[in-house]
Protein backbone atom coordinates (compact mmCIF):
# COMPACT_ATOMS: atom_id res chain seq x y z
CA UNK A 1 0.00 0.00 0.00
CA UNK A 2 2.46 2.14 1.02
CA UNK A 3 4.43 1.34 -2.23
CA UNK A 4 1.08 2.09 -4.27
CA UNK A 5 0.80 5.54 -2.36
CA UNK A 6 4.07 6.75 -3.05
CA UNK A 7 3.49 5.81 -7.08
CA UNK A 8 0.48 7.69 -6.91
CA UNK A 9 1.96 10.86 -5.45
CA UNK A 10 5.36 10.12 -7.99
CA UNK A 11 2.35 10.66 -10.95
CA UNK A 12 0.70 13.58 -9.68
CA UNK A 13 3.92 15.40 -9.01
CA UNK A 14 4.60 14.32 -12.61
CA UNK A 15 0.92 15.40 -13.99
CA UNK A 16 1.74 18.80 -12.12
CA UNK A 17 5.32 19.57 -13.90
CA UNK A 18 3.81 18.50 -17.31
CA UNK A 19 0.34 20.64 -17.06
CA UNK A 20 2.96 23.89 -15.58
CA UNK A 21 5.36 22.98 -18.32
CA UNK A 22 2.18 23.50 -21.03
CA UNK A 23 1.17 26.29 -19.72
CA UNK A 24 4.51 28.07 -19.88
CA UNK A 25 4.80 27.27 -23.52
CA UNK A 26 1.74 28.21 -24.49
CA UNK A 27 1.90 31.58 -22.47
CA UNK A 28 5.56 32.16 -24.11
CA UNK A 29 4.13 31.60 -27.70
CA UNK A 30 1.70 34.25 -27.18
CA UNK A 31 4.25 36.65 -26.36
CA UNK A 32 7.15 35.75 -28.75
CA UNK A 33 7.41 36.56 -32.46
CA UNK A 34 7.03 33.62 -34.57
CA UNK A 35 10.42 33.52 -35.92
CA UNK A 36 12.31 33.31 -32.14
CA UNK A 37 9.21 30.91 -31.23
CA UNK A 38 10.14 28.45 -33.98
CA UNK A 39 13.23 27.88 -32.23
CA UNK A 40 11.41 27.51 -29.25
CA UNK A 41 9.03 24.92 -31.25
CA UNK A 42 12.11 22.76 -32.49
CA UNK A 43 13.83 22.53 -29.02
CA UNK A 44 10.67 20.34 -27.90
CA UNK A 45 10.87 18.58 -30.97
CA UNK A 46 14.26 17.57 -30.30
CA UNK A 47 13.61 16.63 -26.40
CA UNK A 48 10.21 14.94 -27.19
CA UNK A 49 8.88 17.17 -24.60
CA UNK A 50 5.09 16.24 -25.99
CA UNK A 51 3.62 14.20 -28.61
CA UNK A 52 5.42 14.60 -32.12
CA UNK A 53 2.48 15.02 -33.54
CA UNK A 54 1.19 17.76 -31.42
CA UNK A 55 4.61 19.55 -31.80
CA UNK A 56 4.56 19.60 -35.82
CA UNK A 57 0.85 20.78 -36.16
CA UNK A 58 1.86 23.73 -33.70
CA UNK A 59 5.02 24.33 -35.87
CA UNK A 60 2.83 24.88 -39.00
CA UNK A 61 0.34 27.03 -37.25
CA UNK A 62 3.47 29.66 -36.32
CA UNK A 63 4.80 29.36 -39.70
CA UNK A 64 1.16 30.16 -40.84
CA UNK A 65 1.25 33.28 -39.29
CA UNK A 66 4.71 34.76 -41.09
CA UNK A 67 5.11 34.14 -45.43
CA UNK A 68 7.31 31.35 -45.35
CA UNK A 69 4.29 29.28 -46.90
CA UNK A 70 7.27 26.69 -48.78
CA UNK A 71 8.42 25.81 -45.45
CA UNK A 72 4.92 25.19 -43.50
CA UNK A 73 3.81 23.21 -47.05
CA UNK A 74 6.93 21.26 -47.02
CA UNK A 75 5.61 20.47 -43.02
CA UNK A 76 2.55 19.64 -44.06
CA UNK A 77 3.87 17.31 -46.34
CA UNK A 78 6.03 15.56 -44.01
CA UNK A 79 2.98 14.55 -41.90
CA UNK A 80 1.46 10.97 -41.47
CA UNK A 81 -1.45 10.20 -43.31
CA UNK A 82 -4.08 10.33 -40.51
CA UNK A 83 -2.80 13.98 -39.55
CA UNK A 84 -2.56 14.52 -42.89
CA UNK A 85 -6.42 13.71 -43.18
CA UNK A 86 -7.27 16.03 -40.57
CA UNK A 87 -10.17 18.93 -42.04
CA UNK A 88 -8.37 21.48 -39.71
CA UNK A 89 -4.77 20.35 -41.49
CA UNK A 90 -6.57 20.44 -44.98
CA UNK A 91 -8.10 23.57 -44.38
CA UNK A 92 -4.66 24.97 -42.76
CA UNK A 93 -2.89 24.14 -46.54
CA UNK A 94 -5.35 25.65 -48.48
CA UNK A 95 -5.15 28.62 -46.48
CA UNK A 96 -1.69 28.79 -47.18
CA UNK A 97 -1.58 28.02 -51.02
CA UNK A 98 -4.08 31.28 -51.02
CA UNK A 99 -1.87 33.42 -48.81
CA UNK A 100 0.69 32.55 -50.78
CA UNK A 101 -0.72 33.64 -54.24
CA UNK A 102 -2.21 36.79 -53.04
CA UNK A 103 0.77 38.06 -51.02
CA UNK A 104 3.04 37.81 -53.87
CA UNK A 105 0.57 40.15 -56.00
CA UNK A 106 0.28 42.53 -53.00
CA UNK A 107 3.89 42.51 -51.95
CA UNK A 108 5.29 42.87 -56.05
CA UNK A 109 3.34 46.81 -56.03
CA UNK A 110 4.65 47.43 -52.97
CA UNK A 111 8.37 46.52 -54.02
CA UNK A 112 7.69 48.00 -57.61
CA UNK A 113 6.58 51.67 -56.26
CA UNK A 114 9.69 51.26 -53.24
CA UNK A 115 11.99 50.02 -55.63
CA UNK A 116 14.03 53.70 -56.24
CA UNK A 117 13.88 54.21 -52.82
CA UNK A 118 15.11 50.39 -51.73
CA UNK A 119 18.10 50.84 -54.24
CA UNK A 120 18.65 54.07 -52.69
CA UNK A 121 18.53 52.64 -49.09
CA UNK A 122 21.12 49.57 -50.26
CA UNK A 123 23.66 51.57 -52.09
CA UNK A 124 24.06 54.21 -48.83
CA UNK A 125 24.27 50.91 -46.82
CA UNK A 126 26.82 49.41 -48.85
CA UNK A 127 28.75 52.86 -48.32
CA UNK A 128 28.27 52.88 -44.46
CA UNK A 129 28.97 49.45 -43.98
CA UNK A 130 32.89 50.42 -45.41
CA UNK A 131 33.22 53.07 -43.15
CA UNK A 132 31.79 51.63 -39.88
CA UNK A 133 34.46 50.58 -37.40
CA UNK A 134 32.85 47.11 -36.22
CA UNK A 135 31.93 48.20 -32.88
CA UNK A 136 29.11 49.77 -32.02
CA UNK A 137 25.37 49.73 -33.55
CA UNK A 138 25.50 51.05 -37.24
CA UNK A 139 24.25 54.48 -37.05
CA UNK A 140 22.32 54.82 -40.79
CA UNK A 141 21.27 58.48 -42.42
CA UNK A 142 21.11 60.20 -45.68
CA UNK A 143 23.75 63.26 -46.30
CA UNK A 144 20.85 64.54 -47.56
CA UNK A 145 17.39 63.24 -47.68
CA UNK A 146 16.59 61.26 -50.97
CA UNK A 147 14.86 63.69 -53.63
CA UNK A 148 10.58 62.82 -54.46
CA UNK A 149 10.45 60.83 -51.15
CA UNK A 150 6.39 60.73 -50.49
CA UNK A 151 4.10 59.30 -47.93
CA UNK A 152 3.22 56.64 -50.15
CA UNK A 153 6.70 55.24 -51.01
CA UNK A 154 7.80 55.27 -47.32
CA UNK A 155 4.87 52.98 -46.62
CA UNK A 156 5.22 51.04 -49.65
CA UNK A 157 9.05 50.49 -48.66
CA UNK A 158 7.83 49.38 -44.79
CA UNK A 159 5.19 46.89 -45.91
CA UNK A 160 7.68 45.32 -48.00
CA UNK A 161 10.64 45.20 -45.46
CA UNK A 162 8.07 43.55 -42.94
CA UNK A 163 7.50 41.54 -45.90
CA UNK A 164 10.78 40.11 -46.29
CA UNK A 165 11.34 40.03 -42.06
CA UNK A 166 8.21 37.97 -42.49
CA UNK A 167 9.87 35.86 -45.09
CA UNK A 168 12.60 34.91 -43.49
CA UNK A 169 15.25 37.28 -45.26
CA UNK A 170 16.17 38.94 -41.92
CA UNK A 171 19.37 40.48 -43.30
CA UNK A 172 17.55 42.17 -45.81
CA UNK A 173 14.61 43.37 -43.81
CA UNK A 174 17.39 44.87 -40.81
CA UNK A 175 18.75 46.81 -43.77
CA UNK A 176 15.44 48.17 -44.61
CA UNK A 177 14.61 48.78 -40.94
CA UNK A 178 17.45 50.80 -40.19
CA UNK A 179 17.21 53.47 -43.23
CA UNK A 180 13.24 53.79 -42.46
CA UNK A 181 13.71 54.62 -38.72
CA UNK A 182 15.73 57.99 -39.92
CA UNK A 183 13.02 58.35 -42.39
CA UNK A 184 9.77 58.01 -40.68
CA UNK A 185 8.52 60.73 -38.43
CA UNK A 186 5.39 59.44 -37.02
CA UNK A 187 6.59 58.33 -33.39
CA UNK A 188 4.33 55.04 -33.35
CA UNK A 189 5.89 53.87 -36.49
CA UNK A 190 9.87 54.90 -35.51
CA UNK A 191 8.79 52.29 -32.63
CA UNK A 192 7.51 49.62 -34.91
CA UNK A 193 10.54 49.87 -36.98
CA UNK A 194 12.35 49.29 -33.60
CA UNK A 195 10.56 46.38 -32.94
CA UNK A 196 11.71 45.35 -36.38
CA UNK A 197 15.41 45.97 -36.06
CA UNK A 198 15.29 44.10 -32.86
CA UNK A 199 14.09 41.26 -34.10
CA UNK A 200 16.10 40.89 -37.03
CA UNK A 201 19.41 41.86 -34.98
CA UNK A 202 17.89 38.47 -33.22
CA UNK A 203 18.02 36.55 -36.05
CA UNK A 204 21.18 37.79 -37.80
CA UNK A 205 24.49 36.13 -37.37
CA UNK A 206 27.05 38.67 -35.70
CA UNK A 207 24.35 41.03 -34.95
CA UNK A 208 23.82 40.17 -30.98
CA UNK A 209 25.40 43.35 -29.43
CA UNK A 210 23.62 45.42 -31.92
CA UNK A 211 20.22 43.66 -30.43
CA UNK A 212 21.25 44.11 -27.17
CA UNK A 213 21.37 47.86 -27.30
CA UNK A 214 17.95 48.29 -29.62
CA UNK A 215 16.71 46.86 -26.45
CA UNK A 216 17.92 49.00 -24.19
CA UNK A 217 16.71 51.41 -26.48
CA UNK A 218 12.89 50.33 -26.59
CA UNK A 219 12.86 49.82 -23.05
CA UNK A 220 13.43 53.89 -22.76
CA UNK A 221 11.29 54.55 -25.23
CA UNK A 222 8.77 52.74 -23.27
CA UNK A 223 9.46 54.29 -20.14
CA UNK A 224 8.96 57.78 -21.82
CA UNK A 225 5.69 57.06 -23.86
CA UNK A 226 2.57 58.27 -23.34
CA UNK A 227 0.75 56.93 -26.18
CA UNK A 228 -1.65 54.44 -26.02
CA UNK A 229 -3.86 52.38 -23.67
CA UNK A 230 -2.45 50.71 -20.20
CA UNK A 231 -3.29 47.64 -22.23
CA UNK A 232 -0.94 48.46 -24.82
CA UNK A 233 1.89 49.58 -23.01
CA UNK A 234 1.39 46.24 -21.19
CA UNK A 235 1.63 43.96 -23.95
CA UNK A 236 5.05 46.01 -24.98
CA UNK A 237 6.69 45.56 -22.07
CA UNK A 238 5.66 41.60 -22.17
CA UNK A 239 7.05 41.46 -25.12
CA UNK A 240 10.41 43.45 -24.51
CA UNK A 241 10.84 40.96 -21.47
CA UNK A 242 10.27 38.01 -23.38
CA UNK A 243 12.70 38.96 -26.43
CA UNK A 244 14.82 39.83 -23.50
CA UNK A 245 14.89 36.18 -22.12
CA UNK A 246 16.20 35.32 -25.48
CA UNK A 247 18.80 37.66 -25.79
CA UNK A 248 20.26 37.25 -22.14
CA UNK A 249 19.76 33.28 -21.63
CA UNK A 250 21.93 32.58 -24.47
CA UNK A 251 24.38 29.52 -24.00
CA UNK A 252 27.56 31.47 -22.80
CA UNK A 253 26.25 33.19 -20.04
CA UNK A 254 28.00 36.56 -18.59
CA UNK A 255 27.25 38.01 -15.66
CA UNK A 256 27.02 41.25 -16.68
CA UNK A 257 24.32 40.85 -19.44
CA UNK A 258 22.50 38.64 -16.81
CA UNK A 259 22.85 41.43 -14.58
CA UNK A 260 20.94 43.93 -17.15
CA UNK A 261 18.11 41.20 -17.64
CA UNK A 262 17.22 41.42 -13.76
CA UNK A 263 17.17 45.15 -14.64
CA UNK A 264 15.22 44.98 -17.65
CA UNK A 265 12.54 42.71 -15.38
CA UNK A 266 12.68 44.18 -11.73
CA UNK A 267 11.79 47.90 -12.27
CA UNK A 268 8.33 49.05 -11.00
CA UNK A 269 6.55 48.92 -14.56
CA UNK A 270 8.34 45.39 -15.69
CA UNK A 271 7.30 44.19 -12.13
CA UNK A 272 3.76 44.94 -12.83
CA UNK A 273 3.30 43.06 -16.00
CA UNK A 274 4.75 39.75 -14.60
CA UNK A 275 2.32 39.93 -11.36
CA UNK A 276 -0.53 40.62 -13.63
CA UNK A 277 -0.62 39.09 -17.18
CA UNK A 278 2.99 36.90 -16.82
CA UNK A 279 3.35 35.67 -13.48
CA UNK A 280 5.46 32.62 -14.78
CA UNK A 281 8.56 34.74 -15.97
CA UNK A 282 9.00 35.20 -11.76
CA UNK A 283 11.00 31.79 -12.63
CA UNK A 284 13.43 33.66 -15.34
CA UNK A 285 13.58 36.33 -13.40
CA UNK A 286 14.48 34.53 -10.02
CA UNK A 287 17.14 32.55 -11.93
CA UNK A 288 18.45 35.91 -13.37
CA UNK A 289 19.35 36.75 -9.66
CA UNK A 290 20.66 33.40 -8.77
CA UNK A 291 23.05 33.36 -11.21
CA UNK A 292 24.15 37.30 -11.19
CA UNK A 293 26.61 38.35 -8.42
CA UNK A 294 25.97 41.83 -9.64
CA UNK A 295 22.46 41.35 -8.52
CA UNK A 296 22.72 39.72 -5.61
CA UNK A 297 24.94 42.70 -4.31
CA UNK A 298 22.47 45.69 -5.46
CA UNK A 299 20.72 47.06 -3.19
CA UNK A 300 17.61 48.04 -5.50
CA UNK A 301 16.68 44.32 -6.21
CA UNK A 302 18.34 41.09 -4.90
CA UNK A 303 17.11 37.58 -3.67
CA UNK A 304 15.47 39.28 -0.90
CA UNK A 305 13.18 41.41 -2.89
CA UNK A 306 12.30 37.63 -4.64
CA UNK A 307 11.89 36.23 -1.25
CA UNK A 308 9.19 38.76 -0.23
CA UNK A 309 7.54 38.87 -4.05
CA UNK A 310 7.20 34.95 -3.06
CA UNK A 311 5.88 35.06 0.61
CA UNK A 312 3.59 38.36 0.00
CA UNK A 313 2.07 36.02 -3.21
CA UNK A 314 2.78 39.04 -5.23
CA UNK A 315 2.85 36.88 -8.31
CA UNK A 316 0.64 33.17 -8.62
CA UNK A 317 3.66 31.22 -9.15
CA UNK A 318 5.64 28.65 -7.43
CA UNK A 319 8.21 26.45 -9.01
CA UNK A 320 11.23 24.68 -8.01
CA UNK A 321 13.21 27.86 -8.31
CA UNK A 322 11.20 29.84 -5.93
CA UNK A 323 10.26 27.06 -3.68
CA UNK A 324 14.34 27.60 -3.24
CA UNK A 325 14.17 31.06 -2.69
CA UNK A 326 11.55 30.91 0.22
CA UNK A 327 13.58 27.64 1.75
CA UNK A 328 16.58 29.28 1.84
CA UNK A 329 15.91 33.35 2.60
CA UNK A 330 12.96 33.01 4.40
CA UNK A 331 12.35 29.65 6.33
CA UNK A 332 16.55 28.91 6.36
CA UNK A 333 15.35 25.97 5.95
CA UNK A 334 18.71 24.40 4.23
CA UNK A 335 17.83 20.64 4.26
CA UNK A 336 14.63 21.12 2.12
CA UNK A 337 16.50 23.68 0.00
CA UNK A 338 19.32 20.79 -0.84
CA UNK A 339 15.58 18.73 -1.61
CA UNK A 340 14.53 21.44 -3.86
CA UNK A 341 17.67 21.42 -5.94
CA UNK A 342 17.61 17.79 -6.69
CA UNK A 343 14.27 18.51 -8.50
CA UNK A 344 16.04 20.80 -10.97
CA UNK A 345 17.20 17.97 -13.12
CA UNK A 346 13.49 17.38 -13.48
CA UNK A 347 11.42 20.13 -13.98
CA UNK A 348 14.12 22.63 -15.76
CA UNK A 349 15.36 20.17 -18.20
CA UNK A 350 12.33 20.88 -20.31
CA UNK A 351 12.75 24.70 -20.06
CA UNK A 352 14.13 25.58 -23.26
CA UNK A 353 15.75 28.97 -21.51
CA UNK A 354 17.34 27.21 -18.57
CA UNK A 355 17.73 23.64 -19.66
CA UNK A 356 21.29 24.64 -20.81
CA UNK A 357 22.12 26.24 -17.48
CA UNK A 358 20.65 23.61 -15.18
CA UNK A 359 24.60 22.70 -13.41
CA UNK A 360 25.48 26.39 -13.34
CA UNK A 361 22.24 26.90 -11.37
CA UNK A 362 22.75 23.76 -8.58
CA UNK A 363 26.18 24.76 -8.12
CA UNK A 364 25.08 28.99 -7.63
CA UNK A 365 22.07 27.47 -4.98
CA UNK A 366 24.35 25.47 -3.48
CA UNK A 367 26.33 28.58 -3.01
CA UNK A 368 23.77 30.60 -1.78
CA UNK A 369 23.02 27.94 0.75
CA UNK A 370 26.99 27.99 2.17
CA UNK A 371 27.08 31.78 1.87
CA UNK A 372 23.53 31.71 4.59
CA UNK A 373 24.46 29.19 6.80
CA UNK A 374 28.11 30.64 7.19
CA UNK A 375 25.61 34.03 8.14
CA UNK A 376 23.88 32.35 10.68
CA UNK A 377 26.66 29.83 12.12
CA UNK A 378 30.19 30.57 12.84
CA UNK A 379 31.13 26.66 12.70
CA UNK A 380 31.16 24.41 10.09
CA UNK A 381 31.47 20.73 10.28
CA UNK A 382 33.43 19.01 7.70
CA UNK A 383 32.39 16.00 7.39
CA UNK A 384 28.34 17.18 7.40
CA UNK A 385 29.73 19.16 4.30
CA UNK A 386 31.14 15.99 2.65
CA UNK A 387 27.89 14.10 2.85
CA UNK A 388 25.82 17.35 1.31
CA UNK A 389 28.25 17.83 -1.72
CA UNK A 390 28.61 13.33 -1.48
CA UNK A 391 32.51 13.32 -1.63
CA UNK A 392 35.32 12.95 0.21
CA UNK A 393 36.58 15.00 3.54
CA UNK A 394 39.37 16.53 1.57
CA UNK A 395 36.66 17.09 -1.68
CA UNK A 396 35.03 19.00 0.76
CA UNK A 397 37.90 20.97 2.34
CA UNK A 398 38.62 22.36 -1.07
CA UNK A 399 34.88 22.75 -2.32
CA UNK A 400 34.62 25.08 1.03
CA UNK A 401 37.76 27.30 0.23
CA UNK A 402 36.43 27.97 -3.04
CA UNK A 403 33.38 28.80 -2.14
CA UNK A 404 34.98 30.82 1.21
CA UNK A 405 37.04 33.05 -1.16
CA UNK A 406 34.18 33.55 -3.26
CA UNK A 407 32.08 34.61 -0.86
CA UNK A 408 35.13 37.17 0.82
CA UNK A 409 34.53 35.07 4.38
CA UNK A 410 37.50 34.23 6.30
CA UNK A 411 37.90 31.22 8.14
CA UNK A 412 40.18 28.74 9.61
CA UNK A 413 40.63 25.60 9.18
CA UNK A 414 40.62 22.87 12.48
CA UNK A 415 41.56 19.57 10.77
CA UNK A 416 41.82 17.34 14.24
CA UNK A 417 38.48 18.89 14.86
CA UNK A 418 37.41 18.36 11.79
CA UNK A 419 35.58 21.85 11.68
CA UNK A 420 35.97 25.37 10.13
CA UNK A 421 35.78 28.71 12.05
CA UNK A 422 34.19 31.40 10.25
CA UNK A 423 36.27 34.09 11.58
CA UNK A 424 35.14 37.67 9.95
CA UNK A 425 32.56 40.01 10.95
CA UNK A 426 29.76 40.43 8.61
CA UNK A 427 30.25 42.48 5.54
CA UNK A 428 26.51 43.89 5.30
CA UNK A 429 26.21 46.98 6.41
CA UNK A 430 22.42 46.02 7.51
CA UNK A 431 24.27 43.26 9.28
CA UNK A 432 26.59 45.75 11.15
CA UNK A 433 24.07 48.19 12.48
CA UNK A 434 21.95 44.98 13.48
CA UNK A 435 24.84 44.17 16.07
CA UNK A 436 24.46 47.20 17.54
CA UNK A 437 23.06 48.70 20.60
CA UNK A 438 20.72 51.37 19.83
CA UNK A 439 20.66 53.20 23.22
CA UNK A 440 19.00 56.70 21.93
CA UNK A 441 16.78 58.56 20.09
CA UNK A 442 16.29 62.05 19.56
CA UNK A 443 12.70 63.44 19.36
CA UNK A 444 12.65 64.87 15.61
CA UNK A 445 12.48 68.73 15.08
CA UNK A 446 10.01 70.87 13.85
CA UNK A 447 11.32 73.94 13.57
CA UNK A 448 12.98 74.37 10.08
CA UNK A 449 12.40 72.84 6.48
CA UNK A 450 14.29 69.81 7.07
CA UNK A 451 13.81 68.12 9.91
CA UNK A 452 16.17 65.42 11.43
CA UNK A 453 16.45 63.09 13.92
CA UNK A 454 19.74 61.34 16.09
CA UNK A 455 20.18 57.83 16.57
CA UNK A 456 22.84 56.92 18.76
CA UNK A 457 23.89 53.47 18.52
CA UNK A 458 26.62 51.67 20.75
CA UNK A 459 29.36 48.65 20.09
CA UNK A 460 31.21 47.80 22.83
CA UNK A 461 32.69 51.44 23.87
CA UNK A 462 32.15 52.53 20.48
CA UNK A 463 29.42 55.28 20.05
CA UNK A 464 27.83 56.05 16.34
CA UNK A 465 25.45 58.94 15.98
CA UNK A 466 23.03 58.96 12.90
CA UNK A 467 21.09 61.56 11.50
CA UNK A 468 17.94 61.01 9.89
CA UNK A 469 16.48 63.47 7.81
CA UNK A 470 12.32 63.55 7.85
């Protein structure tokens, strides 16, 4: 029975990771641009993360919605007869074969009264491309602004270059992109062509650093606007954060980039649109801080600020990640922490973002666990060490220097003990002023603009006076 019982639970736990694991994805595709979220698409192809079949009909429905109609045909091809057979699927193809016919009508005016213009745009790209240094964003502009340019042919030239973005020829539509954002003067449509520079900086070799500043870029241009509906302005910012994930989470991880994703998600407005419409990305962002020293330092947003987020129920989330967070920084509870790691393996594996950073995230927990504990006690036993990292004494001895030096806490080392002395004083300055006395307060004053107060705190025969302005 007992056997039977802990089956049962083993399948609901199970049940639970895979209904969390389809809900991510299919809150993720809503909120990612079809190009990034085929990439998305193929990594659970390549895991098996659901049912094959599942995974290719979703793979031609996001091709369906950009003009690579070849490529979703050539899907639809490759299907098994019963799919195949499917009156959604049939319908789906014909759809496409229509698309495609009419879009190359619509899209051959629209390159045919561009056309001056685009040859215009390619030849003065050509020319800055031999004088740009190769560092730094290409800056792109007209000595002077090409002759006959009208409304018309400026929109004509941007429904083509999203044309060719939605094609697939992202080289071509960046191009485009960056000579219409110095031609355009409507605000709303600089943005767009923002949006579309990002995105192909995305998906163009070489192009990465470029991306990550037109990011930086629409995030302040966010922050400043005034245009539109909350709603809007919303959706924006959900979709800044999400490009953002795939930007920052790429496989060679740096702290400082990781450090400017915590930024991009922790400020008041970013903060908003994960409690209400995204509450899931409280995983990427938690695992942002975890892995960023340069977060965990600020004093703006660190694991604390998770740790409340988590126990105030801010956002309607819980994963393995913040389960971590609350063991840890909240209940310093370190034995269910260590539990909560050993589900990583598990439940990240199929999280296309953090599956490649799954060891580099045990190993910063496990961290973060040491770095508490050494907080809270001044001795260490060795061997208890040994048996939570499962090697040997002198594996452990050497795992705990490391992590010691670090961590900047100095400690000594007993071997005939078998224990190590944590030996300096904290290095918080919240810490500090916590080990003081506080043995008085002035009564604030009244009397001028700004008014102050004096704490007087005592260590030892050390006296510290504050003042407080109020």
């Amino acid at each position: 029975t007992g056997t039977w019982g802990g089956i049962k639970q083993y399948l609901y736990k199970l049940k639970q990771r895979l209904r969390m694991s389809i809900n991510i994805y299919k809150s993720l595709l809503n909120y990612l641009d079809p190009h990034l979220a085929l990439d998305l698409i193929d990594f659970l192809e390549e895991n098996k993360v659901f049912d094959q079949n599942l995974v290719q009909i979703l793979k031609i429905k996001t091709l369906a919605r950009t003009k690579m109609f070849d490529y979703a045909l050539e899907i639809i091809g490759q299907l098994n007869s019963e799919i195949k057979e499917r009156e959604e699927i049939k319908k789906l193809q014909q759809e496409l074969n229509e698309q495609k016919e009419s879009t190359s009508k619509i899209i051959g005016g629209s390159k045919a009264q561009s056309e001056p213009l685009l040859k215009k745009i390619d030849a003065r790209y050509q020319e800055l491309q031999q004088q740009h240094s190769g560092t730094g964003k290409l800056v792109f502009g007209f000595e002077e602004r090409p002759a006959e340019l009208t409304k018309d042919i400026i929109e004509s030239a941007i429904i083509y270059s999203r044309y060719m973005y939605d094609a697939g020829e992202y080289p071509e539509a960046l191009k485009n992109a960056l000579a219409l954002y110095y031609l355009v003067e409507d605000e709303q449509q600089k943005q767009n062509l923002l949006w579309g520079q990002l995105y192909s900086e995305m998906l163009v070799e070489g192009k990465r650093d470029d991306a990550l500043e037109t990011i930086r870029i629409l995030k302040s241009k966010l922050d400043q606007s005034t245009q539109g509906s909350q709603m809007y302005s919303f959706a924006n910012r959900a979709y800044l954060i999400h490009a953002g994930l795939f930007l920052y989470f790429s496989k060679d991880l740096k702290d400082k980039e990781i450090t400017q994703l915590v930024e991009l998600m922790s400020d008041e407005n970013q903060l908003s649109v994960i409690q209400l419409t995204c509450p899931y990305l409280l995983r990427y962002l938690t695992a942002a801080v975890v892995l960023s020293k340069g977060a965990q330092l600020s004093d703006t947003f660190n694991l604390n600020t998770i740790a409340n987020l988590i126990q105030k129920g801010v956002c309607n989330y819980n994963d393995c990640l913040t389960e971590f967070i609350n063991a840890v920084f909240r209940d310093f509870n370190f034995e269910l922490a260590r539990e909560t790691i050993r589900r990583f393996d598990d439940e990240l594996k199929t999280d296309f973002f953090l599956a490649p950073h799954i060891a580099i995230l045990k190993n910063s927990c496990q961290q973060l666990i040491f770095e508490t504990y050494c907080k809270i006690h001044r001795t260490l036993d060795i061997k208890m060490v040994a048996e939570y990292i499962g090697g040997s004494v002198e594996d452990a001895e050497i795992w705990i220097i490391n992590l010691l030096r670090s961590a900047n806490l100095e400690a000594k080392i007993d071997s005939d003990k078998g224990i190590i002395n944590i030996t300096n004083e904290p290095f918080n300055v919240y810490e500090r002023i916590l080990n003081l006395s506080l043995i008085h307060i002035s009564e604030p004053t009244r009397q001028a603009e700004i008014s102050y107060a004096v704490f007087c705190l005592k260590k030892k025969n050390c006296y510290i006076f504050i003042i407080y302005l109020v």
